[in-house]
Protein backbone atom coordinates (compact mmCIF):
# COMPACT_ATOMS: atom_id res chain seq x y z
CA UNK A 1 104.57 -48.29 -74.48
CA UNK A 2 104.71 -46.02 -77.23
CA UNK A 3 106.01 -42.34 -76.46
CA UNK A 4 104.60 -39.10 -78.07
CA UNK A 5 107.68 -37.39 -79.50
CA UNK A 6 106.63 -34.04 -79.03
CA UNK A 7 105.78 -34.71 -75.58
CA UNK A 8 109.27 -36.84 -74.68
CA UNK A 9 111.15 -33.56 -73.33
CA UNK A 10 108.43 -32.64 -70.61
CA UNK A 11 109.63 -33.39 -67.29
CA UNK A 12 108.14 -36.38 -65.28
CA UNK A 13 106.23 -34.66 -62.26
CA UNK A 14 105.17 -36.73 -59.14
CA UNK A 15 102.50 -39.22 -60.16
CA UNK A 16 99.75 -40.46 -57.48
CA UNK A 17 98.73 -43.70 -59.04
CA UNK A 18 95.96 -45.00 -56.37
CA UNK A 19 94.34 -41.87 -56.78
CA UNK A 20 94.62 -42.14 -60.77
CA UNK A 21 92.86 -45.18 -60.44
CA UNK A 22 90.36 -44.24 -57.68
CA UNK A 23 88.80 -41.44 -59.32
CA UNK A 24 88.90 -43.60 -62.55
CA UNK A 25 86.61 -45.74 -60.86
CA UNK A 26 84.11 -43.26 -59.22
CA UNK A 27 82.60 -42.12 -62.86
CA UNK A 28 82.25 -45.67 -63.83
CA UNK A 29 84.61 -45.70 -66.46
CA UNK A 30 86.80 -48.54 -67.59
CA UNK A 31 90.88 -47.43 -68.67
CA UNK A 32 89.41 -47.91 -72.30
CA UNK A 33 86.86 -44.60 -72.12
CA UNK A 34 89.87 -42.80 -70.00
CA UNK A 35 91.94 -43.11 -72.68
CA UNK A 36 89.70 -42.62 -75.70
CA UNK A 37 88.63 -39.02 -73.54
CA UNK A 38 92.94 -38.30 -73.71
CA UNK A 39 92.60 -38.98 -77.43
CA UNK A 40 89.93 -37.35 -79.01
CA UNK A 41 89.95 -34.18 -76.41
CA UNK A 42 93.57 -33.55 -76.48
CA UNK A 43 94.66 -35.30 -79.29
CA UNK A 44 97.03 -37.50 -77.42
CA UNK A 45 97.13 -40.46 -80.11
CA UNK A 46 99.28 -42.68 -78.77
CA UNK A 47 97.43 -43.35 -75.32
CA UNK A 48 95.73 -46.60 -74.88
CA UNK A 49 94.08 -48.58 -72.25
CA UNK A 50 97.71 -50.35 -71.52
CA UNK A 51 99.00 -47.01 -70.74
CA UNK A 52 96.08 -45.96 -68.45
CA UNK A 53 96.70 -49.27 -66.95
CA UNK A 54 100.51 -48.98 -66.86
CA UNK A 55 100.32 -45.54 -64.99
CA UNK A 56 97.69 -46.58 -62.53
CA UNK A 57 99.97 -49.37 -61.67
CA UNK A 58 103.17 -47.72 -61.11
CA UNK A 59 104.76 -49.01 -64.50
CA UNK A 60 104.98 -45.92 -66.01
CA UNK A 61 104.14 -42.22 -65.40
CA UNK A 62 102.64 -39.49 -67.61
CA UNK A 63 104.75 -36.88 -68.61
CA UNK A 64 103.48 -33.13 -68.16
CA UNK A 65 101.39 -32.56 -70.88
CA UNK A 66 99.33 -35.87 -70.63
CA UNK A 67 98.88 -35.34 -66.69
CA UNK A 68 96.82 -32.46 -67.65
CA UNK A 69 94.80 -34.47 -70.16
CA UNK A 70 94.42 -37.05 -67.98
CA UNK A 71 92.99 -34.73 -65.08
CA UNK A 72 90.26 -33.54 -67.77
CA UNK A 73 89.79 -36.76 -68.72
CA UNK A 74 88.78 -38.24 -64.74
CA UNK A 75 87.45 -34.34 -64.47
CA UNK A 76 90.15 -33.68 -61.82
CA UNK A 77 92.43 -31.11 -61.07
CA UNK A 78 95.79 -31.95 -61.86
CA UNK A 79 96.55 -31.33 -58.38
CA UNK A 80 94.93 -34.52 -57.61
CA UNK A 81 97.11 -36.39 -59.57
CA UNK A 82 100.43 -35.14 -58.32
CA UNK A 83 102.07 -36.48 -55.42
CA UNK A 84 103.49 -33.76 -52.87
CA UNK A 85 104.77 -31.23 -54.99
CA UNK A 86 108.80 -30.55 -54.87
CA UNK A 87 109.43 -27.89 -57.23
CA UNK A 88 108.61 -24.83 -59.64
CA UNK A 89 107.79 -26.64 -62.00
CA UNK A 90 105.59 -29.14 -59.82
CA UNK A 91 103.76 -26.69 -58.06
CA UNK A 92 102.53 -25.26 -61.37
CA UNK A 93 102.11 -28.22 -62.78
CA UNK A 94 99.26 -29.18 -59.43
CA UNK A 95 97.54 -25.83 -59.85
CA UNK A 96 97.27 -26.59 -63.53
CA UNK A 97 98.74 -23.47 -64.78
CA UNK A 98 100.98 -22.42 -67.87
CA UNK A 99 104.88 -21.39 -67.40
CA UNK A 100 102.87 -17.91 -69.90
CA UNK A 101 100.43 -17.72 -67.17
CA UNK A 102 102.54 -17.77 -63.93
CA UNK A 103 105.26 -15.53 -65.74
CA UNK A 104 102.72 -12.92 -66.45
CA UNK A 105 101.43 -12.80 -63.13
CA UNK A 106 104.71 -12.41 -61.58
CA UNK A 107 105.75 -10.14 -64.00
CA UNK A 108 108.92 -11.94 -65.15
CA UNK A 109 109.71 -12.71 -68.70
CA UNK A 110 108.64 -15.99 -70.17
CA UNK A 111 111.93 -16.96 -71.43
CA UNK A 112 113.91 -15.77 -67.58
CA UNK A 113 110.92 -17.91 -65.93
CA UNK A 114 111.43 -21.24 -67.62
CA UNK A 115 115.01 -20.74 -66.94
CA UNK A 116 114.20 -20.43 -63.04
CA UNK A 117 112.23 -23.89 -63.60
CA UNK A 118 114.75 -25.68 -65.54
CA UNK A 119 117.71 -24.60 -62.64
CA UNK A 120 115.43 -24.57 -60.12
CA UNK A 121 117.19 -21.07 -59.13
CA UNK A 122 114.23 -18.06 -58.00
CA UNK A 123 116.18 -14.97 -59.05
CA UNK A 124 112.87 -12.50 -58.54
CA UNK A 125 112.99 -9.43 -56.81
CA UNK A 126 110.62 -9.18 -53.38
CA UNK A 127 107.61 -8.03 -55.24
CA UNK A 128 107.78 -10.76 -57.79
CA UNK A 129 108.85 -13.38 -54.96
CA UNK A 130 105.43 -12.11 -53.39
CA UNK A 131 103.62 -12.41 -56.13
CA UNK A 132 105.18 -16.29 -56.96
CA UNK A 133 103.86 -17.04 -53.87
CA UNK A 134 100.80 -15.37 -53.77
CA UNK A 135 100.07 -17.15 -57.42
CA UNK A 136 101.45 -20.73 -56.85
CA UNK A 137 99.46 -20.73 -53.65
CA UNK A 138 103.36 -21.38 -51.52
CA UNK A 139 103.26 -21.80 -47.43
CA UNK A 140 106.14 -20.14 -46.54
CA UNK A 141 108.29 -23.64 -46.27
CA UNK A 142 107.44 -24.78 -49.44
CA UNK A 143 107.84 -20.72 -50.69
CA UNK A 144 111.93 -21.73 -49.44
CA UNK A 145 112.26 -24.87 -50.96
CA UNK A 146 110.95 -23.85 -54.44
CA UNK A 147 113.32 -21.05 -54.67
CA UNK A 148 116.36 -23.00 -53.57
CA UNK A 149 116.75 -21.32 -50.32
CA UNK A 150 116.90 -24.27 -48.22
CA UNK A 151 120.16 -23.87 -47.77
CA UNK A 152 120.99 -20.93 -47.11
CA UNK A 153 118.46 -20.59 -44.50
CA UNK A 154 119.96 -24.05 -42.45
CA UNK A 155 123.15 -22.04 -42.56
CA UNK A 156 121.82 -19.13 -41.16
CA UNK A 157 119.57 -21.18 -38.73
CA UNK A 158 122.72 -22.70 -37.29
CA UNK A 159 124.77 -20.02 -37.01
CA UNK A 160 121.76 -18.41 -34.78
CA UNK A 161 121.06 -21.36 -32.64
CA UNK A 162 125.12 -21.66 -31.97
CA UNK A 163 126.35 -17.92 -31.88
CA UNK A 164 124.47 -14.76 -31.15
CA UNK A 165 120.81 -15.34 -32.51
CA UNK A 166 119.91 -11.41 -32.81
CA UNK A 167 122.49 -10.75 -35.74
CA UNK A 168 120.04 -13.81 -38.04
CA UNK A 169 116.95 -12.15 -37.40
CA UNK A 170 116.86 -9.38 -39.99
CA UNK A 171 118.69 -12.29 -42.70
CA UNK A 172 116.00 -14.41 -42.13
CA UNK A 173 113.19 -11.83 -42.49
CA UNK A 174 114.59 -10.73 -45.75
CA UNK A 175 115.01 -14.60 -46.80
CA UNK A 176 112.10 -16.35 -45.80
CA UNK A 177 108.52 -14.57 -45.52
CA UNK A 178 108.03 -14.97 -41.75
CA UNK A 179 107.17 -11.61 -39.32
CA UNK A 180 109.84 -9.84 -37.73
CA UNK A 181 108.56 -10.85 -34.18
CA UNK A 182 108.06 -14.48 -34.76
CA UNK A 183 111.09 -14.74 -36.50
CA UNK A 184 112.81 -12.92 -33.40
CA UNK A 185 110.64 -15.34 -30.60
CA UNK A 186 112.03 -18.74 -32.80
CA UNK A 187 115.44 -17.84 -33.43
CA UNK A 188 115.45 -17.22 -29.50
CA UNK A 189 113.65 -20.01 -28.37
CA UNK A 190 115.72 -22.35 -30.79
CA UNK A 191 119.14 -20.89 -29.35
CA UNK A 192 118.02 -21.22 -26.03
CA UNK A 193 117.18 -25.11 -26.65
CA UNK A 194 120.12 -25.79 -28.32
CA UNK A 195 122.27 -24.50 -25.84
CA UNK A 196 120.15 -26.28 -23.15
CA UNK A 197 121.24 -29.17 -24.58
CA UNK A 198 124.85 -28.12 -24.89
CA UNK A 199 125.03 -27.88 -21.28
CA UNK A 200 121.90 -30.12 -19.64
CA UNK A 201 124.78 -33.41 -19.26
CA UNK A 202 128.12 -32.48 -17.98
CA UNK A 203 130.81 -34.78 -17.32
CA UNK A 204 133.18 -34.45 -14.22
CA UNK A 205 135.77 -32.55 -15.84
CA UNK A 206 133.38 -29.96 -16.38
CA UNK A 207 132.95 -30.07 -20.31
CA UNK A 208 130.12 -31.26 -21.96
CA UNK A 209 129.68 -34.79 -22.19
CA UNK A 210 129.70 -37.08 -25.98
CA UNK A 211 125.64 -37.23 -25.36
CA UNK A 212 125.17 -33.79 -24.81
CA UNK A 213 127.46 -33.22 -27.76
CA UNK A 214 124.78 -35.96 -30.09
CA UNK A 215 121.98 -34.24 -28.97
CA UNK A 216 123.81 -30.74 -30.11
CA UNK A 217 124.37 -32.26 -33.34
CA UNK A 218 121.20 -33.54 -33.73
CA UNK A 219 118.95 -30.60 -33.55
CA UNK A 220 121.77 -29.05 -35.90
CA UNK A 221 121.05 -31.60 -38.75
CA UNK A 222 116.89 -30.87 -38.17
CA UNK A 223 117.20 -27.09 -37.90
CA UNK A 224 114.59 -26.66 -40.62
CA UNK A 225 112.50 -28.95 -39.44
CA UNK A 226 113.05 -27.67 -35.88
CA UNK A 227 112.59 -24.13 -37.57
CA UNK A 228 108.87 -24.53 -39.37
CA UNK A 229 107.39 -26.43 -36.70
CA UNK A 230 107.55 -23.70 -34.46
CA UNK A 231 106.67 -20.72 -37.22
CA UNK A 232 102.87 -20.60 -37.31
């Protein structure tokens, strides 16, 4: 398949193909009208029906730019087209917004913002962290994992559930946006579970046994997960 040179930088973002194809199908139209909608709306010359076909069968995938056409093509957001979203970029990319757009709104500078997506590093301040998430439209968990504080916050998680949990609450406050009293009623309850299981299996000499140990381990290797299943 033929590739559009001044498309073949754009990143690759998560393609749904069943639901390329599906909504393909509800208008009525074949991959031939898909792609002759690509071409003579956004001037995408080098899409045929083979590549419609190719990307609704997992062959291939469309690259940035011709995601969005093809979401105006199947009048679809390209939101609809994009698996879960994963990063910066992605997220944009699903709300089917420009890198000028979400930079403005966040009050960053173009050429600093692309830089965030390309590294995948958020350097904003609070108010502009605020406003990223307020403009992308980011839950708090996916608010974490878009500006790379995953881990950093499973580090501080652990070190709450396993030493003195009232020392991580202020951390976490400033790191994640989650209220000062839920963050205080989780990072309690999850130190008081992992301690329960600690301690729930003791052996005979009196220390804790190689299950209780797994279990501790465990919920140490799912503390995120443990984490924003408990934050409402």
């Amino acid at each position: 398949m033929p590739v559009h040179t001044a498309a073949a930088h754009q990143p690759t973002p998560p393609f749904n193909a069943p639901a390329a194809r599906r909504l393909r199908e509800a208008l009525g139209m074949a991959p031939g009208h898909v792609a002759y909608g690509m071409r003579a709306s956004y001037g995408l010359a080098h899409i045929t029906p083979e590549t419609i076909i190719a990307w609704e069968r997992g062959e291939a995938a469309p690259l940035a730019g011709e995601l969005t056409a093809l979401a105006g093509a199947l009048w679809c957001s390209p939101g609809e087209l994009i698996g879960a979203p994963r990063t910066l970029r992605e997220h944009r990319l699903s709300l089917g917004l420009a890198p000028e757009d979400v930079a403005r709104q966040v009050n960053v500078d173009i050429h600093a913002y692309l830089r965030m997506e390309e590294t995948g590093e958020w350097r904003g301040n609070d108010r502009q962290s605020s406003a990223l998430a307020t403009t992308l439209r980011l839950a708090p968990r996916a608010f974490a994992t878009v500006t790379g504080r995953d881990a950093h916050l499973a580090d501080l998680l652990r070190s709450a559930a396993t030493t003195r949990w009232q020392a991580y609450v202020r951390p976490l406050t400033r790191l994640v946006p989650v209220q000062r009293r839920e963050a205080e009623d989780v990072l309690h309850e999850m130190h008081l579970e992992y301690q329960a299981l600690m301690t729930s299996t003791l052996s005979w000499g009196g220390g804790a046994s190689a299950e209780s140990g797994d279990a501790g381990r465990d919920f140490l290797e799912r503390i995120l997960d443990e984490f924003w299943s408990r934050v409402r």
